[in-house]
PDBML (XML) file of the C-alpha atoms, coordinates in Angstrom:
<?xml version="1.0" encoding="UTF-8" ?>
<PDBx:datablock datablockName="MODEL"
   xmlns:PDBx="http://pdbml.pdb.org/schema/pdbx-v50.xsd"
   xmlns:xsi="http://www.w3.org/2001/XMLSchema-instance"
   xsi:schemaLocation="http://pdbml.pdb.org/schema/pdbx-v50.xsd pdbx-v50.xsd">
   <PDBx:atom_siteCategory>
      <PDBx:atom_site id="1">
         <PDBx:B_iso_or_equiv>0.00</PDBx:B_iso_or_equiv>
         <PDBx:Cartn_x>0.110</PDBx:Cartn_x>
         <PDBx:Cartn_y>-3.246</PDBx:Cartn_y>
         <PDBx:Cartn_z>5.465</PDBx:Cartn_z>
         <PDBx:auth_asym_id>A</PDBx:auth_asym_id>
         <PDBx:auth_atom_id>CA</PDBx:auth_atom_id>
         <PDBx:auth_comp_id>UNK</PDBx:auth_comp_id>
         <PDBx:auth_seq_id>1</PDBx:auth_seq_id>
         <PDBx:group_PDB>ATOM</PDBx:group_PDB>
         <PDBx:label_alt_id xsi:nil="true" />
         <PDBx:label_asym_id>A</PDBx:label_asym_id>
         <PDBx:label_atom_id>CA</PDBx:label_atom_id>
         <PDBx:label_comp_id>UNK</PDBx:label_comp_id>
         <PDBx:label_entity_id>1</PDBx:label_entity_id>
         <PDBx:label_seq_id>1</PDBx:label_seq_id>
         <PDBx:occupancy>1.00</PDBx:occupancy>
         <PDBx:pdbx_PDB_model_num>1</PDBx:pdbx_PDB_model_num>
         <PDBx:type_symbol>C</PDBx:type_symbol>
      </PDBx:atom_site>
      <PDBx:atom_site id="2">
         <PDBx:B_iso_or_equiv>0.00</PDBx:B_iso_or_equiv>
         <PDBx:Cartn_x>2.964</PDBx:Cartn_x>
         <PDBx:Cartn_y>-4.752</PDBx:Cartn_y>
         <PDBx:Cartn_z>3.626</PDBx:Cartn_z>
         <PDBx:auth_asym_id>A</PDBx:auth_asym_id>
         <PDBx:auth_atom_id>CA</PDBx:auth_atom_id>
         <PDBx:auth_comp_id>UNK</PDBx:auth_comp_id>
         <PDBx:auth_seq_id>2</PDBx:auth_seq_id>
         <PDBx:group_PDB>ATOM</PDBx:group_PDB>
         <PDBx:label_alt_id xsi:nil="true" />
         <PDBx:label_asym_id>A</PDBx:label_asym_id>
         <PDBx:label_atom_id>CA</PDBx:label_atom_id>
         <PDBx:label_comp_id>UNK</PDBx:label_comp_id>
         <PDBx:label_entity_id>1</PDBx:label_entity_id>
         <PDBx:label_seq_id>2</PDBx:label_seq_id>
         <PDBx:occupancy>1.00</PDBx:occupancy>
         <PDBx:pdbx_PDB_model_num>1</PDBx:pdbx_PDB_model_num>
         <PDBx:type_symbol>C</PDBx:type_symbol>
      </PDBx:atom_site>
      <PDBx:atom_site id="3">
         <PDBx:B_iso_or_equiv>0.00</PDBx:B_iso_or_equiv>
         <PDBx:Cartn_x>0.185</PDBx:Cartn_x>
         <PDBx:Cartn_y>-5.938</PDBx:Cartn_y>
         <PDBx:Cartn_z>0.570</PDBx:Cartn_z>
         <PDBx:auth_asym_id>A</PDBx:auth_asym_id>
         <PDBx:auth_atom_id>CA</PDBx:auth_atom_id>
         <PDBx:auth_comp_id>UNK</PDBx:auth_comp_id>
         <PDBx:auth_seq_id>3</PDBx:auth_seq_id>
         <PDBx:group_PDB>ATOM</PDBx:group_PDB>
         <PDBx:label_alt_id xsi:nil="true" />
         <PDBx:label_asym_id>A</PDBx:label_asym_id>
         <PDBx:label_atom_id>CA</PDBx:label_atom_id>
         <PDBx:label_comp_id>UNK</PDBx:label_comp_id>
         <PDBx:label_entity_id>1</PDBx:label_entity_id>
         <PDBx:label_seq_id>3</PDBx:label_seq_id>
         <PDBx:occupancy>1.00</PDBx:occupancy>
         <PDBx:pdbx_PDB_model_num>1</PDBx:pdbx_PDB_model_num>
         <PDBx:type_symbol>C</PDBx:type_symbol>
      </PDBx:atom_site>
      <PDBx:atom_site id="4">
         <PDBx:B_iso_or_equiv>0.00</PDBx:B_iso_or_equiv>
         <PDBx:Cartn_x>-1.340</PDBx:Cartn_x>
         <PDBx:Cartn_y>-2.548</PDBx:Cartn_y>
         <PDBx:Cartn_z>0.750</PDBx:Cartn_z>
         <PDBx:auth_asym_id>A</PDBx:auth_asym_id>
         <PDBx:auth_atom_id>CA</PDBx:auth_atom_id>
         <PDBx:auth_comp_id>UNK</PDBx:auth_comp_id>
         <PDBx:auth_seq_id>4</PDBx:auth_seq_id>
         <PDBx:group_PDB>ATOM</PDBx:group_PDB>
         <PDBx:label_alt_id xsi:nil="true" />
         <PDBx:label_asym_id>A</PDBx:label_asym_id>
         <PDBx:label_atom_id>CA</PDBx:label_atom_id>
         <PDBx:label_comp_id>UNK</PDBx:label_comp_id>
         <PDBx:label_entity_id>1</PDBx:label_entity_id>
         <PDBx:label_seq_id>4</PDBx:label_seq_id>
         <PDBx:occupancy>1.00</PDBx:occupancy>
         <PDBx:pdbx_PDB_model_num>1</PDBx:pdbx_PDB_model_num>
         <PDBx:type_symbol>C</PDBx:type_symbol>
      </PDBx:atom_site>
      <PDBx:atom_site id="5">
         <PDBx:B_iso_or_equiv>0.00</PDBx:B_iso_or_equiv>
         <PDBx:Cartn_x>1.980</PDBx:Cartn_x>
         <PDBx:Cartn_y>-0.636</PDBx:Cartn_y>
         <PDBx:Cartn_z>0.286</PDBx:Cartn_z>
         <PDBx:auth_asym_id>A</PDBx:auth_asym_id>
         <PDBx:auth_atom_id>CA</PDBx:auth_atom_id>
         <PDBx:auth_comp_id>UNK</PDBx:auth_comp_id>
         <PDBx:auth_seq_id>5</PDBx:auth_seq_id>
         <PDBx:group_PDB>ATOM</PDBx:group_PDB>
         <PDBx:label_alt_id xsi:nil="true" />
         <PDBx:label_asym_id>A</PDBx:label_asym_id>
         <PDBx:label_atom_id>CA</PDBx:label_atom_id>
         <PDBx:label_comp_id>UNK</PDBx:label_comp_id>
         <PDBx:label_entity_id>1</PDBx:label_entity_id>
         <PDBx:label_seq_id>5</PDBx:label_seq_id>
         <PDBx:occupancy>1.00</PDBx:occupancy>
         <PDBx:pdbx_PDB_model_num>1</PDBx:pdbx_PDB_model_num>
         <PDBx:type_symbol>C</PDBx:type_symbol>
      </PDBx:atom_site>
      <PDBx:atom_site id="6">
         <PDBx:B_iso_or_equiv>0.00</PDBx:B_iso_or_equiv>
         <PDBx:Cartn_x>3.832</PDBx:Cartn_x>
         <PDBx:Cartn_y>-3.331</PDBx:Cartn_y>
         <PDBx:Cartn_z>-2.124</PDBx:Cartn_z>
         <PDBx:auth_asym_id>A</PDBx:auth_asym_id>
         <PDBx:auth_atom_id>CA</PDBx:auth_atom_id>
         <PDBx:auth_comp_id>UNK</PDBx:auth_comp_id>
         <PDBx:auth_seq_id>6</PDBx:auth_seq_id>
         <PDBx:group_PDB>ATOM</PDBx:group_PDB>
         <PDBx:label_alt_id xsi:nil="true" />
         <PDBx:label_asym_id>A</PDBx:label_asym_id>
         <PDBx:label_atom_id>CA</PDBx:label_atom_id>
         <PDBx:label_comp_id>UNK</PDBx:label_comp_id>
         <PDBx:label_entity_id>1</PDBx:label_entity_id>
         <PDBx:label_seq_id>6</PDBx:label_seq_id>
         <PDBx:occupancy>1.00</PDBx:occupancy>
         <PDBx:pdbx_PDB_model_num>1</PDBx:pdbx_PDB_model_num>
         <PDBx:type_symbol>C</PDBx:type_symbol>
      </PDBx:atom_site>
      <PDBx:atom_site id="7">
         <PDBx:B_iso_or_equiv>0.00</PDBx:B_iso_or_equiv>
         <PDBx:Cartn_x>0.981</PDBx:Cartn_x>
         <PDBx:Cartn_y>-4.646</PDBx:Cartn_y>
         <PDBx:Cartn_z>-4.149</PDBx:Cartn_z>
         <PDBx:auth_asym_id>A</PDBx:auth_asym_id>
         <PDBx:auth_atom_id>CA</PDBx:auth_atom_id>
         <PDBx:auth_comp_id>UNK</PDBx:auth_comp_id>
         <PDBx:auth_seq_id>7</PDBx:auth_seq_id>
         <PDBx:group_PDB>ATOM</PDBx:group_PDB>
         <PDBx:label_alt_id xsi:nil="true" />
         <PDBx:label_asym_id>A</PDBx:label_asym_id>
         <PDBx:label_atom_id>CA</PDBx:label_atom_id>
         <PDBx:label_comp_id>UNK</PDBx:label_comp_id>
         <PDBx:label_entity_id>1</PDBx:label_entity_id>
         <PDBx:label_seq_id>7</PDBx:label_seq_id>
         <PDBx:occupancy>1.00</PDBx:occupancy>
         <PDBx:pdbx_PDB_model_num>1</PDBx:pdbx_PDB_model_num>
         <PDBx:type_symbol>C</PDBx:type_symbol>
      </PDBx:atom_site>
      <PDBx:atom_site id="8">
         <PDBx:B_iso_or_equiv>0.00</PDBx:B_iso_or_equiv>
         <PDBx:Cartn_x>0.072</PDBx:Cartn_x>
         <PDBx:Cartn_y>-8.374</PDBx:Cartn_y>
         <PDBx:Cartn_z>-4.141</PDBx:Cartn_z>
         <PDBx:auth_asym_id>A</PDBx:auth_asym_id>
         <PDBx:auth_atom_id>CA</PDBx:auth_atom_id>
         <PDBx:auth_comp_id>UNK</PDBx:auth_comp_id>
         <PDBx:auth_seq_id>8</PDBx:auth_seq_id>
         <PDBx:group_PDB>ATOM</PDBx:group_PDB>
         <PDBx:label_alt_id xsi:nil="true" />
         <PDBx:label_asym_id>A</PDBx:label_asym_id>
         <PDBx:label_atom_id>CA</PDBx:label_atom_id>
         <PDBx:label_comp_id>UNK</PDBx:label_comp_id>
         <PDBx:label_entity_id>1</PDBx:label_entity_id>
         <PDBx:label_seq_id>8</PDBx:label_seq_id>
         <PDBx:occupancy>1.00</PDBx:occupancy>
         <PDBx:pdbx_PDB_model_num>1</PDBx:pdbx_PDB_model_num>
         <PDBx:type_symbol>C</PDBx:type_symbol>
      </PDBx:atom_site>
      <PDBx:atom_site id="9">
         <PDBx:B_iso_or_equiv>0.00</PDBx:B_iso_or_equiv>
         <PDBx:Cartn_x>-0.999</PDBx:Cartn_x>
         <PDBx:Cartn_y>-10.056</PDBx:Cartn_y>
         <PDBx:Cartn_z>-7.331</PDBx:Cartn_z>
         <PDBx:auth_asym_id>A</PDBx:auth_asym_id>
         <PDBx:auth_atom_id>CA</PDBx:auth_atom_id>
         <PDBx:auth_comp_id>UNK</PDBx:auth_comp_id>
         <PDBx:auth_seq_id>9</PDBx:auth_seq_id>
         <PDBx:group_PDB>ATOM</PDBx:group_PDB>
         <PDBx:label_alt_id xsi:nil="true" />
         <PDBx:label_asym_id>A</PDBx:label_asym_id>
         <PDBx:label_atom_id>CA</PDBx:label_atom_id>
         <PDBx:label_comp_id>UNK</PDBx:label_comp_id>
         <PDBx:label_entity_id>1</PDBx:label_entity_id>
         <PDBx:label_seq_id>9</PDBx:label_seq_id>
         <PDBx:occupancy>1.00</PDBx:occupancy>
         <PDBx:pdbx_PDB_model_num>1</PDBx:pdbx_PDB_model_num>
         <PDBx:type_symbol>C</PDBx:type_symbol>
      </PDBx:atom_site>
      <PDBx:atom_site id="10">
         <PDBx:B_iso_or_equiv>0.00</PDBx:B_iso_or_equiv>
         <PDBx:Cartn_x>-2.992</PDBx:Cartn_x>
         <PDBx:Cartn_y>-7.762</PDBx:Cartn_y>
         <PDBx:Cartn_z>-9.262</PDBx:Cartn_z>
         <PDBx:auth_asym_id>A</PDBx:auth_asym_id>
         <PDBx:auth_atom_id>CA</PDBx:auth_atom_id>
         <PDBx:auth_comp_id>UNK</PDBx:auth_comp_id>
         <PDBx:auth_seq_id>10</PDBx:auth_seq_id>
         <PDBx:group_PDB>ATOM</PDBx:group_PDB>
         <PDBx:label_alt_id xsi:nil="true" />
         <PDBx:label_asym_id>A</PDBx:label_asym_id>
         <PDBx:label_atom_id>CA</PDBx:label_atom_id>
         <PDBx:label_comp_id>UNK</PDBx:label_comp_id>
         <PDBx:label_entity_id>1</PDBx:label_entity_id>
         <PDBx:label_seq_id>10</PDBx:label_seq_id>
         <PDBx:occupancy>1.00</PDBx:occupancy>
         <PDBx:pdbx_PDB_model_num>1</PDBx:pdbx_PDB_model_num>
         <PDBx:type_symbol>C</PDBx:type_symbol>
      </PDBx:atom_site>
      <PDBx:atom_site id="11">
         <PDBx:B_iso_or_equiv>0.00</PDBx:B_iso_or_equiv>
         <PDBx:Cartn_x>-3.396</PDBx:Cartn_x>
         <PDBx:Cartn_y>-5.354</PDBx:Cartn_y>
         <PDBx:Cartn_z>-6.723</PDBx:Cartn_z>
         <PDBx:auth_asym_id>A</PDBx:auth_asym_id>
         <PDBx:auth_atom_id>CA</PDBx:auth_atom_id>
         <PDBx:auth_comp_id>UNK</PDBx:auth_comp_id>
         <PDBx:auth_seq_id>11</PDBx:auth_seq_id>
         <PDBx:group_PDB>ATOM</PDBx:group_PDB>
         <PDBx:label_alt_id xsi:nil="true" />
         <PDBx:label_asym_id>A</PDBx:label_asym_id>
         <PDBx:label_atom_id>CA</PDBx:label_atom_id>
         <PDBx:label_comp_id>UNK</PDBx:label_comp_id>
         <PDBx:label_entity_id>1</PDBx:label_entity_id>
         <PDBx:label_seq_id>11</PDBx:label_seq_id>
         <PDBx:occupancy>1.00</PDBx:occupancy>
         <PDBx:pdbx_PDB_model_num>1</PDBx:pdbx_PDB_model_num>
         <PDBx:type_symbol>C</PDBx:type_symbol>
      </PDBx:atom_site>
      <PDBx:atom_site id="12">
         <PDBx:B_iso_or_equiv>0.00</PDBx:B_iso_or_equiv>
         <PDBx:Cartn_x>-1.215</PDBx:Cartn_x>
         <PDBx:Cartn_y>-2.009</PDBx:Cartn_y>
         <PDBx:Cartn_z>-7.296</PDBx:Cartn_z>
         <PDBx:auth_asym_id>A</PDBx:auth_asym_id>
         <PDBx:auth_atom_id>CA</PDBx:auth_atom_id>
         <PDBx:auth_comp_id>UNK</PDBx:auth_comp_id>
         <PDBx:auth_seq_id>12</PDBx:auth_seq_id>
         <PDBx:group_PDB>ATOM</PDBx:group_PDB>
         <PDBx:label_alt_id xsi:nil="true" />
         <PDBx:label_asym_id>A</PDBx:label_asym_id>
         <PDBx:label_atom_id>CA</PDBx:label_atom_id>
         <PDBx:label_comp_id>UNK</PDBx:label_comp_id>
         <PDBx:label_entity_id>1</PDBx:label_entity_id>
         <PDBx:label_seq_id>12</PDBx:label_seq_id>
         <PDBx:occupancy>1.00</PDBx:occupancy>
         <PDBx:pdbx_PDB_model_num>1</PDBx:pdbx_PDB_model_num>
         <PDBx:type_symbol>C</PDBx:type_symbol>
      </PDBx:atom_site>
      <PDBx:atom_site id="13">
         <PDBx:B_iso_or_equiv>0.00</PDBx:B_iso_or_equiv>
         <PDBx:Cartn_x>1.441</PDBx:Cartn_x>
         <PDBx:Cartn_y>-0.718</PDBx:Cartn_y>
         <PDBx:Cartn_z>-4.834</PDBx:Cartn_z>
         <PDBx:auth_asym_id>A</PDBx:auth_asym_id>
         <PDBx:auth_atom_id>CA</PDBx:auth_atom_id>
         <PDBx:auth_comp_id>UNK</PDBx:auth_comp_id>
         <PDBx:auth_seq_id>13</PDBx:auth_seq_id>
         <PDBx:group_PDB>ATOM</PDBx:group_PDB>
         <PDBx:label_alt_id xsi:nil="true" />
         <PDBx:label_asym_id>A</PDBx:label_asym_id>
         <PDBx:label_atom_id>CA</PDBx:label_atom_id>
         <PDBx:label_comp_id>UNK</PDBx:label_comp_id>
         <PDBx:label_entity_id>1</PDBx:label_entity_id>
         <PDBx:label_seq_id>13</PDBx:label_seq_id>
         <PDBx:occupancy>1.00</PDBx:occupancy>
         <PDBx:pdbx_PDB_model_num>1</PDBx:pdbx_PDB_model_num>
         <PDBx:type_symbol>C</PDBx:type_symbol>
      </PDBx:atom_site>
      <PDBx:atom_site id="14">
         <PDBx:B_iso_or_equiv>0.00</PDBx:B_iso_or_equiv>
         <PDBx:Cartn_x>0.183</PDBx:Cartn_x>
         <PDBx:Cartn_y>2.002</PDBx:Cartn_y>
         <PDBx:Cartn_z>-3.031</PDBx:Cartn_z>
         <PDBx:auth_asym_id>A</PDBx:auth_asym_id>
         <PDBx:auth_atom_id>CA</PDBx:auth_atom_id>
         <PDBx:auth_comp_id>UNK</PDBx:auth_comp_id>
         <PDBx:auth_seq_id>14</PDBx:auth_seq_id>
         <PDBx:group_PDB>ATOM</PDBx:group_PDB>
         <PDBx:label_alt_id xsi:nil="true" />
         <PDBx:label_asym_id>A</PDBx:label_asym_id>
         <PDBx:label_atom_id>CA</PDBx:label_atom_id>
         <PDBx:label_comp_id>UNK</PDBx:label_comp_id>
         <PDBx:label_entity_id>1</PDBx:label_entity_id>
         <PDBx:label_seq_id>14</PDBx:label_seq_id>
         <PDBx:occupancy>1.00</PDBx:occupancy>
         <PDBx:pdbx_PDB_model_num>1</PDBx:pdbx_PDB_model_num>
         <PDBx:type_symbol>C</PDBx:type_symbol>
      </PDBx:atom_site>
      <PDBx:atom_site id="15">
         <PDBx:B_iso_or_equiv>0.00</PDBx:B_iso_or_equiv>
         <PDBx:Cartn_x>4.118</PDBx:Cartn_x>
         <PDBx:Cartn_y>3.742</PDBx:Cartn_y>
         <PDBx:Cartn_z>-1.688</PDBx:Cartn_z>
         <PDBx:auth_asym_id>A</PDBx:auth_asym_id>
         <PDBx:auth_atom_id>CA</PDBx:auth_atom_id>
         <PDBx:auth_comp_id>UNK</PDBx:auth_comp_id>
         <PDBx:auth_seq_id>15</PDBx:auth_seq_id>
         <PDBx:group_PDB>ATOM</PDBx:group_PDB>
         <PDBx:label_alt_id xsi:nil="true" />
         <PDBx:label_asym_id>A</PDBx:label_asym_id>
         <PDBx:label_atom_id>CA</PDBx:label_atom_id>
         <PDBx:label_comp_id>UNK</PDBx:label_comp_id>
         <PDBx:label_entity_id>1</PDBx:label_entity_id>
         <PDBx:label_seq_id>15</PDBx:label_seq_id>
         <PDBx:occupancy>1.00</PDBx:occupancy>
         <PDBx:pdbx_PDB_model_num>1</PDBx:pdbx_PDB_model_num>
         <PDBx:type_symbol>C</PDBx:type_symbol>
      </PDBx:atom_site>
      <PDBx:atom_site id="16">
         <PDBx:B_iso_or_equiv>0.00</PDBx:B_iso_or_equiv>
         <PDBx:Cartn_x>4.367</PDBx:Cartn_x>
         <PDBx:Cartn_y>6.565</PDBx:Cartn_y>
         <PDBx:Cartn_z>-2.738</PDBx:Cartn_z>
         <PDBx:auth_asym_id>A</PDBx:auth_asym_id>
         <PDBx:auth_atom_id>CA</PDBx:auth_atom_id>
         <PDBx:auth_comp_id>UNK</PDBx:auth_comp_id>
         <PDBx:auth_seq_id>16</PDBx:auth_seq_id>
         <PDBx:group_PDB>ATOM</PDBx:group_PDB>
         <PDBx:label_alt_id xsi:nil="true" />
         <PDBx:label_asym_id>A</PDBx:label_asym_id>
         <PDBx:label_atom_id>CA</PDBx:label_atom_id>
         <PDBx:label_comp_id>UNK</PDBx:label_comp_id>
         <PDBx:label_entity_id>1</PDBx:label_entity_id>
         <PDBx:label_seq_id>16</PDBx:label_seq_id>
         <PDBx:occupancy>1.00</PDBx:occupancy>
         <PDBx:pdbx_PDB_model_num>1</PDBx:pdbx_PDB_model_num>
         <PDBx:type_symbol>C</PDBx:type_symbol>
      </PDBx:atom_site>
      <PDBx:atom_site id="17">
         <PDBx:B_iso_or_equiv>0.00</PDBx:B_iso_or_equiv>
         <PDBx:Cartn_x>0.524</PDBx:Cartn_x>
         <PDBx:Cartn_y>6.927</PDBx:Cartn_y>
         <PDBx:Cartn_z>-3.245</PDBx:Cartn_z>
         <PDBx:auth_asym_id>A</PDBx:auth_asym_id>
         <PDBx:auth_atom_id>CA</PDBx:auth_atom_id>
         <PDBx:auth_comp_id>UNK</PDBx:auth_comp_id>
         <PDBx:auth_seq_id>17</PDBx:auth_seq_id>
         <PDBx:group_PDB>ATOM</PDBx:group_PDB>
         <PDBx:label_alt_id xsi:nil="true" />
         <PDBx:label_asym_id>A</PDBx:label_asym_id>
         <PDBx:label_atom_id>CA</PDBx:label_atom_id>
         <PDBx:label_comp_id>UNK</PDBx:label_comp_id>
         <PDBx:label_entity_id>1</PDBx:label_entity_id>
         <PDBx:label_seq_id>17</PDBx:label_seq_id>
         <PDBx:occupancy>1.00</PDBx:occupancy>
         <PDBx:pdbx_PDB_model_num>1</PDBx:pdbx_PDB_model_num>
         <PDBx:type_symbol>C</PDBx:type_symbol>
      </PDBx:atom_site>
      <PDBx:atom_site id="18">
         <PDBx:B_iso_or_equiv>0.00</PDBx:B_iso_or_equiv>
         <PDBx:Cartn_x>-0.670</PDBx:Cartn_x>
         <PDBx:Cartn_y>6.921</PDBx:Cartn_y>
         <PDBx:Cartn_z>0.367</PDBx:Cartn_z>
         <PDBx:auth_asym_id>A</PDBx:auth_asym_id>
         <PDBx:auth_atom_id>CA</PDBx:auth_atom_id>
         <PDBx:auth_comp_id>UNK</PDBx:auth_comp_id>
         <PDBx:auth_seq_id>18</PDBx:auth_seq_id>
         <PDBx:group_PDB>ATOM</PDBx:group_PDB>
         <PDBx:label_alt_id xsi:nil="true" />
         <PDBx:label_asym_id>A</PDBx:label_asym_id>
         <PDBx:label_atom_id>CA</PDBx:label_atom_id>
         <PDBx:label_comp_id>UNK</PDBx:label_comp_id>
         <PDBx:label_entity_id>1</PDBx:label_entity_id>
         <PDBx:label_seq_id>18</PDBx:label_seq_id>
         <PDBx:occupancy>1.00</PDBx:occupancy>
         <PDBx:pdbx_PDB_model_num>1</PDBx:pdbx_PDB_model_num>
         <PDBx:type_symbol>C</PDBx:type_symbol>
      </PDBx:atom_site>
      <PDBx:atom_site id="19">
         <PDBx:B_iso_or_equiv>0.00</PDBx:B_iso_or_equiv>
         <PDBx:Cartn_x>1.343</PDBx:Cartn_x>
         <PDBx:Cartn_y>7.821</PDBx:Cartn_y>
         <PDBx:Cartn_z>3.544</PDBx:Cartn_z>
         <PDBx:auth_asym_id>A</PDBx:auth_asym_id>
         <PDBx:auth_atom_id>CA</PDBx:auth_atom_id>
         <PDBx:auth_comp_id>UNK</PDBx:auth_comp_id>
         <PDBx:auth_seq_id>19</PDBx:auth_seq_id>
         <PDBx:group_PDB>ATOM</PDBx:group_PDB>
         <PDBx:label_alt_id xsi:nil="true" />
         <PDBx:label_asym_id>A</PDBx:label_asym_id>
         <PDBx:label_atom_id>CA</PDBx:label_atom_id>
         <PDBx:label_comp_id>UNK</PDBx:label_comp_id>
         <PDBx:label_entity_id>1</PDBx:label_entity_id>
         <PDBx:label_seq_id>19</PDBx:label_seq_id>
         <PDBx:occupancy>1.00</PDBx:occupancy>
         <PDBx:pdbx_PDB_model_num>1</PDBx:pdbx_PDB_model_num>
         <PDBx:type_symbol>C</PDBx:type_symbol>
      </PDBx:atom_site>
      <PDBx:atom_site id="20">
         <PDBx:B_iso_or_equiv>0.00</PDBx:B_iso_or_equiv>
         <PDBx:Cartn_x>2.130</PDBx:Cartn_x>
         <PDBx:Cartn_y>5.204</PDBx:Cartn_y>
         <PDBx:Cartn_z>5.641</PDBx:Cartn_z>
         <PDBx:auth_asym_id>A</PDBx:auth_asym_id>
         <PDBx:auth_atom_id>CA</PDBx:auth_atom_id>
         <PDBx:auth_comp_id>UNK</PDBx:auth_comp_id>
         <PDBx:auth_seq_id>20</PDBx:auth_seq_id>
         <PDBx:group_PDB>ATOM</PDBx:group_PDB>
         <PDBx:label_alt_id xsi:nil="true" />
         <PDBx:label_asym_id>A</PDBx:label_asym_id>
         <PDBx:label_atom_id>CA</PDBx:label_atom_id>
         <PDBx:label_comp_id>UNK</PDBx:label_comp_id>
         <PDBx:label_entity_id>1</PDBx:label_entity_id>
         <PDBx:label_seq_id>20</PDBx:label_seq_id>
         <PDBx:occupancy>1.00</PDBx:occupancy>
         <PDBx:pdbx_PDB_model_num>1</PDBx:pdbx_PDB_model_num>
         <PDBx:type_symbol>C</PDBx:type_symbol>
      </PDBx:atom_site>
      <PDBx:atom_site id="21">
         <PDBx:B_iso_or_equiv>0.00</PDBx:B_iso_or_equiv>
         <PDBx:Cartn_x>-0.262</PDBx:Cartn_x>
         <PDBx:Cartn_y>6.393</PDBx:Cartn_y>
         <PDBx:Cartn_z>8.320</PDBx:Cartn_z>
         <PDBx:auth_asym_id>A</PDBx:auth_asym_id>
         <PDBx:auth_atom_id>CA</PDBx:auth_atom_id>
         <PDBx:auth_comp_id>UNK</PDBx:auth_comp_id>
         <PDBx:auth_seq_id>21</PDBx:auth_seq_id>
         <PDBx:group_PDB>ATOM</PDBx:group_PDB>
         <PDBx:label_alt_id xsi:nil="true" />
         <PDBx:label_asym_id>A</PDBx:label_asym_id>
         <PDBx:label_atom_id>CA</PDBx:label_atom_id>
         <PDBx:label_comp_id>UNK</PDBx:label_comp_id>
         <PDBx:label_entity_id>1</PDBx:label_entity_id>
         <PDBx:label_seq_id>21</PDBx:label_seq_id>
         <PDBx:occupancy>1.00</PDBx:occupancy>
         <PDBx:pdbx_PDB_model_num>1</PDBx:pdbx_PDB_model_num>
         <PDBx:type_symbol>C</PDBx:type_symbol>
      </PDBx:atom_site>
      <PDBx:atom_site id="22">
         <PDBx:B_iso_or_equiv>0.00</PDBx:B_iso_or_equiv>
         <PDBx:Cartn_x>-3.098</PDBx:Cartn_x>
         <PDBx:Cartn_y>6.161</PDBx:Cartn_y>
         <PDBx:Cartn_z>5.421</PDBx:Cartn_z>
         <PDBx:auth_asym_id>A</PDBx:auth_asym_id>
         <PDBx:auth_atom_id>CA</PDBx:auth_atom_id>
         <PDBx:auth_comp_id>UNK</PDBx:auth_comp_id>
         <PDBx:auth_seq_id>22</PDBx:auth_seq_id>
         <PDBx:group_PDB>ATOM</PDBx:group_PDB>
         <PDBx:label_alt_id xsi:nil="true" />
         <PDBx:label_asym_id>A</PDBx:label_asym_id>
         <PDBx:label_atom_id>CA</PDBx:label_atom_id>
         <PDBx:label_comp_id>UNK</PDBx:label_comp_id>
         <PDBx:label_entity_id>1</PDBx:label_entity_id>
         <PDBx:label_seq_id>22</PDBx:label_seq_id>
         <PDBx:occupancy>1.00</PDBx:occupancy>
         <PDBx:pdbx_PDB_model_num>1</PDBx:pdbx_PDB_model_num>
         <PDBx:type_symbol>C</PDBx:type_symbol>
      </PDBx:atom_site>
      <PDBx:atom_site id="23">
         <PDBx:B_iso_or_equiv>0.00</PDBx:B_iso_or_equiv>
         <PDBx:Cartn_x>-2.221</PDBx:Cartn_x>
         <PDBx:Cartn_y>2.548</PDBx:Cartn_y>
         <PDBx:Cartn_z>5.063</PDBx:Cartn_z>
         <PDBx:auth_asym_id>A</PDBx:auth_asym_id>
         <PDBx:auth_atom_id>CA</PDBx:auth_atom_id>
         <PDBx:auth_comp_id>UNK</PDBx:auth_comp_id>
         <PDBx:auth_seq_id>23</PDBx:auth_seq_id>
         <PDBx:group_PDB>ATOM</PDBx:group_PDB>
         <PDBx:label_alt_id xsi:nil="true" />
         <PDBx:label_asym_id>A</PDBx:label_asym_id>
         <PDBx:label_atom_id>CA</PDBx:label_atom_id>
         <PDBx:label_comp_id>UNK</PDBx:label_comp_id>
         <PDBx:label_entity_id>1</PDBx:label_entity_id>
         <PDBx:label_seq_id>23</PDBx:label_seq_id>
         <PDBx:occupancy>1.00</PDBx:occupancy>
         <PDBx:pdbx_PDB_model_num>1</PDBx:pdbx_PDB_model_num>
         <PDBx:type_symbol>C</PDBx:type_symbol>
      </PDBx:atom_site>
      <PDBx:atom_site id="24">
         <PDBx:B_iso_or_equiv>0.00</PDBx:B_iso_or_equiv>
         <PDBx:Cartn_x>-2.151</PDBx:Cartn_x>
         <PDBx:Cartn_y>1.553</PDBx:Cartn_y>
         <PDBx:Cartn_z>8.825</PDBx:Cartn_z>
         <PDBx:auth_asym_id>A</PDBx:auth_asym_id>
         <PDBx:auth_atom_id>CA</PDBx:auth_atom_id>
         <PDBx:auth_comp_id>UNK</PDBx:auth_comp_id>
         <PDBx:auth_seq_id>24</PDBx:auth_seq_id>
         <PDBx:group_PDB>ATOM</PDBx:group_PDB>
         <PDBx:label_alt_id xsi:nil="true" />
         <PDBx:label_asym_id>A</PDBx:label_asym_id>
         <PDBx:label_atom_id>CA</PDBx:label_atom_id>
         <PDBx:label_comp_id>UNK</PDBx:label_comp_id>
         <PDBx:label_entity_id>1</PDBx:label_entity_id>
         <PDBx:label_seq_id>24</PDBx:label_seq_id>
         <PDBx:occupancy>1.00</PDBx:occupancy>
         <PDBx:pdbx_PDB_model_num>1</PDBx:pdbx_PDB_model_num>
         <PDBx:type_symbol>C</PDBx:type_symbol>
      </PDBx:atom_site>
      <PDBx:atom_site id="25">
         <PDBx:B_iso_or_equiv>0.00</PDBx:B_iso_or_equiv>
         <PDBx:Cartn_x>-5.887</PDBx:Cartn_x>
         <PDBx:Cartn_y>3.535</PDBx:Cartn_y>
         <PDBx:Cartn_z>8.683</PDBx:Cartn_z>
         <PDBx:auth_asym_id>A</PDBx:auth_asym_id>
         <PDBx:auth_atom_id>CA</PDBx:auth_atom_id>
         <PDBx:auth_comp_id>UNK</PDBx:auth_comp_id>
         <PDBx:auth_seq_id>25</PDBx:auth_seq_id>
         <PDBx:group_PDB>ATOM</PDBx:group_PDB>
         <PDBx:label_alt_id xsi:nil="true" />
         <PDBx:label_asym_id>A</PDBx:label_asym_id>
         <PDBx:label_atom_id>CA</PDBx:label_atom_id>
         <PDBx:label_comp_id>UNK</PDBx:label_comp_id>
         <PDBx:label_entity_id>1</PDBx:label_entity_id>
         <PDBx:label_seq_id>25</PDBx:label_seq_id>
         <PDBx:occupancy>1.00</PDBx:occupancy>
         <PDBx:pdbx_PDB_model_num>1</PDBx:pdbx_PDB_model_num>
         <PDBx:type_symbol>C</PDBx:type_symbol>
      </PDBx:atom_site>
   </PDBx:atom_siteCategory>
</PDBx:datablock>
C-alpha cells in the first residue's frame, strides 16, 4: 500500500490518483 500510494523506484505515486480504498483493492 505504502509503494502503491508513494511510488517506489520508477513506479509513480498513485495519492491523489486513486482513493485509498482503490489501493487497499
Amino acid at each position: 500500500v505504502a509503494d502503491t500510494t508513494n511510488g517506489k523506484g520508477k513506479m509513480p505515486a498513485y495519492k491523489g490518483k486513486l482513493a485509498d480504498a482503490q489501493i487497499k483493492e
